[in-house]
N, C-alpha and C. Protein backbone atom coordinates (compact mmCIF):
# COMPACT_ATOMS: atom_id res chain seq x y z
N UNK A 1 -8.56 -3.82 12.24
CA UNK A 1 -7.99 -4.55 13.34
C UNK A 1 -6.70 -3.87 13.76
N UNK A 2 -6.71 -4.05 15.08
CA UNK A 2 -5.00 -3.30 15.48
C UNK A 2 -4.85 -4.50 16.24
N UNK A 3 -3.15 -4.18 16.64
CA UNK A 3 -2.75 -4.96 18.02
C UNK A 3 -2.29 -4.32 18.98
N UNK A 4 -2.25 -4.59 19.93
CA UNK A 4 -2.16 -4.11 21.24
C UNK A 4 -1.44 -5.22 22.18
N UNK A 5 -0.21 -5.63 22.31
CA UNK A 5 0.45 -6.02 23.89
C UNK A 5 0.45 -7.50 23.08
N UNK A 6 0.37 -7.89 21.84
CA UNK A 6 0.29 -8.92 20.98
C UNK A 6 -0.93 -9.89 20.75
N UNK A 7 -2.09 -8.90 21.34
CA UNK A 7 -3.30 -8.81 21.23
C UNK A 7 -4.32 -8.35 20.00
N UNK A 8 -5.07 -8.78 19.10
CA UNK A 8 -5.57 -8.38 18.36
C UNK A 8 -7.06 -7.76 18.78
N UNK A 9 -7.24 -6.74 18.48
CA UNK A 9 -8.50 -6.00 19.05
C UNK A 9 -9.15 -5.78 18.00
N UNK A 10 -10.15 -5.66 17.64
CA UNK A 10 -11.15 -5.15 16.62
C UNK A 10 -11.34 -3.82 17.25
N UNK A 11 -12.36 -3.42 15.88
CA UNK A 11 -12.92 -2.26 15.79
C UNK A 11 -14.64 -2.10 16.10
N UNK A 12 -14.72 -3.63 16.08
CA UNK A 12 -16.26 -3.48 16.66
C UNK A 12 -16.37 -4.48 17.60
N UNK A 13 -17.35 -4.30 18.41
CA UNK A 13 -17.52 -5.23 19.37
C UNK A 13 -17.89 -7.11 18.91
N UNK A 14 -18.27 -6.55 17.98
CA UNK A 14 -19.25 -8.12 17.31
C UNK A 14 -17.98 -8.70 16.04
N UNK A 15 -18.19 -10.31 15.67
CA UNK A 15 -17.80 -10.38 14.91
C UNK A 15 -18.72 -10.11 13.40
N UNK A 16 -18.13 -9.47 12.66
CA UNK A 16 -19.11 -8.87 11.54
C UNK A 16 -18.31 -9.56 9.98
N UNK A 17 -19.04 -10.49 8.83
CA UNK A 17 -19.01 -10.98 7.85
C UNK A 17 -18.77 -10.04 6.90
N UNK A 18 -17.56 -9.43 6.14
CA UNK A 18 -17.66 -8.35 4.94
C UNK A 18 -17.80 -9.54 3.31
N UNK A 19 -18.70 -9.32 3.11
CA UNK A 19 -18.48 -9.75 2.03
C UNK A 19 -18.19 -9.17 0.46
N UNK A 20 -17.41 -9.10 -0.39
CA UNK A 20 -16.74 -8.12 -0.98
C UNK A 20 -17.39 -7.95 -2.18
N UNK A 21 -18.27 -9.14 -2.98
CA UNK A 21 -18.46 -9.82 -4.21
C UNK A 21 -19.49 -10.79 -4.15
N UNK A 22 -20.54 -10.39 -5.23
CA UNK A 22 -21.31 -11.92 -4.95
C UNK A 22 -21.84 -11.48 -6.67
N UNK A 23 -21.58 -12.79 -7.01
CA UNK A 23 -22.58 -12.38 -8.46
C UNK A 23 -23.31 -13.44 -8.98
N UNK A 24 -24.29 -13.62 -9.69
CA UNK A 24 -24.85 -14.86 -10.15
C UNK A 24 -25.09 -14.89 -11.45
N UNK A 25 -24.48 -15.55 -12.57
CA UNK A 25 -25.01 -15.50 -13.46
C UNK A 25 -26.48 -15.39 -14.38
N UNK A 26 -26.22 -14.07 -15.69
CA UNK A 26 -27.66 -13.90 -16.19
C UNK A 26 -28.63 -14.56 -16.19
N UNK A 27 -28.14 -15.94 -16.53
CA UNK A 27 -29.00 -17.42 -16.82
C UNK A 27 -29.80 -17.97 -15.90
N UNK A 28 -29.14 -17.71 -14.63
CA UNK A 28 -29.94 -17.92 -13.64
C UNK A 28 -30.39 -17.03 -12.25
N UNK A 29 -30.23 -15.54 -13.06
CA UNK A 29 -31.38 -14.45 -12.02
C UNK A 29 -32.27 -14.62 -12.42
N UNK A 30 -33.18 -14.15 -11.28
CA UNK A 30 -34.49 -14.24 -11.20
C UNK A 30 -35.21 -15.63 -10.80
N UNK A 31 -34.43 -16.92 -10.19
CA UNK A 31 -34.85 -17.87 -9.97
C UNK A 31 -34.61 -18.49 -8.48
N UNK A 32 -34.11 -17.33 -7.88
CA UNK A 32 -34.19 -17.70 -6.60
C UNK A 32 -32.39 -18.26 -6.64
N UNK A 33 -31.54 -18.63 -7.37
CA UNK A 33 -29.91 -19.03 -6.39
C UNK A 33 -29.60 -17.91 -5.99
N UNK A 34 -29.78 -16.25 -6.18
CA UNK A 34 -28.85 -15.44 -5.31
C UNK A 34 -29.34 -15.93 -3.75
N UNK A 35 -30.59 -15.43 -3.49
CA UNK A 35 -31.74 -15.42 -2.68
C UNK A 35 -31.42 -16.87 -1.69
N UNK A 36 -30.93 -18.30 -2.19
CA UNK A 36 -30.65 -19.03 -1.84
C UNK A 36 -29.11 -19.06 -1.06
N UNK A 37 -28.60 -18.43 -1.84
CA UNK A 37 -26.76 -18.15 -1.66
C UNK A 37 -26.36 -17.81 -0.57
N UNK A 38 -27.72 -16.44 -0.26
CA UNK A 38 -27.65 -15.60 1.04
C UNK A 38 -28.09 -16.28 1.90
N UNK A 39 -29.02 -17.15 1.87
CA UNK A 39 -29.74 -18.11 3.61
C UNK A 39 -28.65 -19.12 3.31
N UNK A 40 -27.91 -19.71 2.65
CA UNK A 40 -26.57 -20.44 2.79
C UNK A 40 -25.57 -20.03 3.43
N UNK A 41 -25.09 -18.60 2.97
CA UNK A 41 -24.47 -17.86 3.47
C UNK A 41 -24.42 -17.20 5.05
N UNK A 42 -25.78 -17.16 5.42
CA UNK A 42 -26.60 -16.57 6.74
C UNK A 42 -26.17 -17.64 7.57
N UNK A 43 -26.57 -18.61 7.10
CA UNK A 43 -26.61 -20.14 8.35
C UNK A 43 -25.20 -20.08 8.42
N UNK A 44 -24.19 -19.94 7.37
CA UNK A 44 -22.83 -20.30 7.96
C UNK A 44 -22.20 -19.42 8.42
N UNK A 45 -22.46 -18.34 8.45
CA UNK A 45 -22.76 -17.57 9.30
C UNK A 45 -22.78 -17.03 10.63
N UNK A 46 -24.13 -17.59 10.74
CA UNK A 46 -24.38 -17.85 12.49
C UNK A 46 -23.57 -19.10 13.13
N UNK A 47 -23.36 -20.17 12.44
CA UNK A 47 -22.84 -20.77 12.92
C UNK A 47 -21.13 -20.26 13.13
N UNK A 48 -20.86 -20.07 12.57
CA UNK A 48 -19.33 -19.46 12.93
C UNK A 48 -19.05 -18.54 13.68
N UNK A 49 -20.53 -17.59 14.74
CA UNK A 49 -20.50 -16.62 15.20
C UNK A 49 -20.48 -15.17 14.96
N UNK A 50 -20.68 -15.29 13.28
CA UNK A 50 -20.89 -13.37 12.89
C UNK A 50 -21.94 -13.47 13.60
N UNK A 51 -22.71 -11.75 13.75
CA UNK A 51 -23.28 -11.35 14.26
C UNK A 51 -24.30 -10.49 13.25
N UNK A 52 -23.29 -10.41 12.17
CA UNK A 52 -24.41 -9.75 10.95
C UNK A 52 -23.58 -9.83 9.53
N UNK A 53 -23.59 -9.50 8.76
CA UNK A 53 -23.24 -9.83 6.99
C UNK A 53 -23.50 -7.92 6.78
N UNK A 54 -21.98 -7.55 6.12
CA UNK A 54 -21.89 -6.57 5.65
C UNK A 54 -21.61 -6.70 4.00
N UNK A 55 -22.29 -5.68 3.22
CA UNK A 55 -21.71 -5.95 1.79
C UNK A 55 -22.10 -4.68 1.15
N UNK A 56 -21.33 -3.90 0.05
CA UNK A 56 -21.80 -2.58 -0.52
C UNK A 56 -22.84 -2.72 -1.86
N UNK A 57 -23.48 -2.18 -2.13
CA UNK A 57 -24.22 -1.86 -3.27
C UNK A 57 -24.97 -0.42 -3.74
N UNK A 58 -24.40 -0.37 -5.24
CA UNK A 58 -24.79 0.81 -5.18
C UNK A 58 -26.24 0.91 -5.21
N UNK A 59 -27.07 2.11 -4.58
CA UNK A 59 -28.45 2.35 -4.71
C UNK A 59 -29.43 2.20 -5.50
N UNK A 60 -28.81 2.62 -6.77
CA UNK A 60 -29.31 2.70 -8.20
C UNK A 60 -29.65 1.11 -8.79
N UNK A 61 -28.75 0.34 -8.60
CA UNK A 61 -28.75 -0.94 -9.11
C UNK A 61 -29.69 -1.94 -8.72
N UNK A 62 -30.25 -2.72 -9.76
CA UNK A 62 -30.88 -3.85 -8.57
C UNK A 62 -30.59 -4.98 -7.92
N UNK A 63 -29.06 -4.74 -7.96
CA UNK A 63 -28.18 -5.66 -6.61
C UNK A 63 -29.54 -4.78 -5.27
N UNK A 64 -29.39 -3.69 -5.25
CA UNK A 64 -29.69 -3.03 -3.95
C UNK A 64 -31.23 -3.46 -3.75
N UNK A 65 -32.30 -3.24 -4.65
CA UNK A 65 -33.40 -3.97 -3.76
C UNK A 65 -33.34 -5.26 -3.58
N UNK A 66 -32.39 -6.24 -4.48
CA UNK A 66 -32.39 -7.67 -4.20
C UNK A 66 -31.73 -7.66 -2.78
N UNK A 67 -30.34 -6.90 -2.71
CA UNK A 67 -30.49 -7.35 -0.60
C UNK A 67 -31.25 -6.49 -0.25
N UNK A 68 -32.13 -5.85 -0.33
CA UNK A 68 -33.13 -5.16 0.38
C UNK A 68 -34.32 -6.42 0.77
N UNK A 69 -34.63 -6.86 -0.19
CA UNK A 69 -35.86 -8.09 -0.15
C UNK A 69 -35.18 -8.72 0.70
N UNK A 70 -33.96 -9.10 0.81
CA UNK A 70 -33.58 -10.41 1.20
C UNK A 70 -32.79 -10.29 3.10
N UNK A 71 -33.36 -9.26 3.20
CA UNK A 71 -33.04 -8.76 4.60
C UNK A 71 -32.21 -7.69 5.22
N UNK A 72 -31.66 -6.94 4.11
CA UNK A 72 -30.53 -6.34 4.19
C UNK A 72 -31.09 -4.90 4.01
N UNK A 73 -30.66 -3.53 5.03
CA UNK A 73 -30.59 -2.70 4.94
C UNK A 73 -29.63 -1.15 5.25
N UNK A 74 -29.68 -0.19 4.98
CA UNK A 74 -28.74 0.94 4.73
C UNK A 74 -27.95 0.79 6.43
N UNK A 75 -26.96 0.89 6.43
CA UNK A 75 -26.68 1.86 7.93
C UNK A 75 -25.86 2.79 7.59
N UNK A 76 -24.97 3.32 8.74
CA UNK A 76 -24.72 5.06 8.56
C UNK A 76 -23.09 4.72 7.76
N UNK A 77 -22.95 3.64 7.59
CA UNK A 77 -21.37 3.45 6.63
C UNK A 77 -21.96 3.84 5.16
N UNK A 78 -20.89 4.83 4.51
CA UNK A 78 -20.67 4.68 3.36
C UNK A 78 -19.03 4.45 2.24
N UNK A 79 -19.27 4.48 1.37
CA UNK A 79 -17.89 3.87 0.46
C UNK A 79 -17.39 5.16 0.08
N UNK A 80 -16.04 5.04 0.25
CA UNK A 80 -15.74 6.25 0.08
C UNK A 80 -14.38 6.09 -1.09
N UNK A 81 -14.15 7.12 -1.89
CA UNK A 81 -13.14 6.58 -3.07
C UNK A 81 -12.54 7.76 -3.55
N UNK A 82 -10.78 7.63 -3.40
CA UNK A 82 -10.29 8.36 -4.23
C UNK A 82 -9.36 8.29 -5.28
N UNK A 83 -10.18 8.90 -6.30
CA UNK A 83 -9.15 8.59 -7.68
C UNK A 83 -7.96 8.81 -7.37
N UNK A 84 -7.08 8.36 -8.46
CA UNK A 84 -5.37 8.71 -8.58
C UNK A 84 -5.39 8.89 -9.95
């Protein structure tokens, strides 16, 4: 986000959801609450006017086919990191 003339402008046209963190305990993967979390998450969502749900995962993991199943796929952003 920048400002401009005491204007706040984005960087994208849409409003877009980052979500930073999502985890569900061992006890209860595989039973459908992540899967649930996200169409919870989706509806409130739309209702508030995002336009889409951003979140990172690495490839390897199976965070990544679980948002894959669950609607979620690659675009041209990646994470980028530098040690200190």
């Amino acid at each position: 986000m920048a400002q401009s003339n005491g204007k706040v402008n984005s960087f994208w046209e849409t409003k877009k959801l980052k979500v930073n963190e999502i985890a569900v305990s061992p006890t209860f993967q595989n039973k459908g609450v992540g899967s649930r979390a996200l169409k919870k998450l989706g509806a409130w969502a739309k209702k508030k006017k995002y336009s889409s749900i951003l979140l990172s995962a690495n490839q390897k993991s199976a965070a990544f086919g679980f948002y894959k199943r669950n609607g979620f796929h690659k675009t041209a952003f990646v994470t980028m990191e530098k040690k200190l």
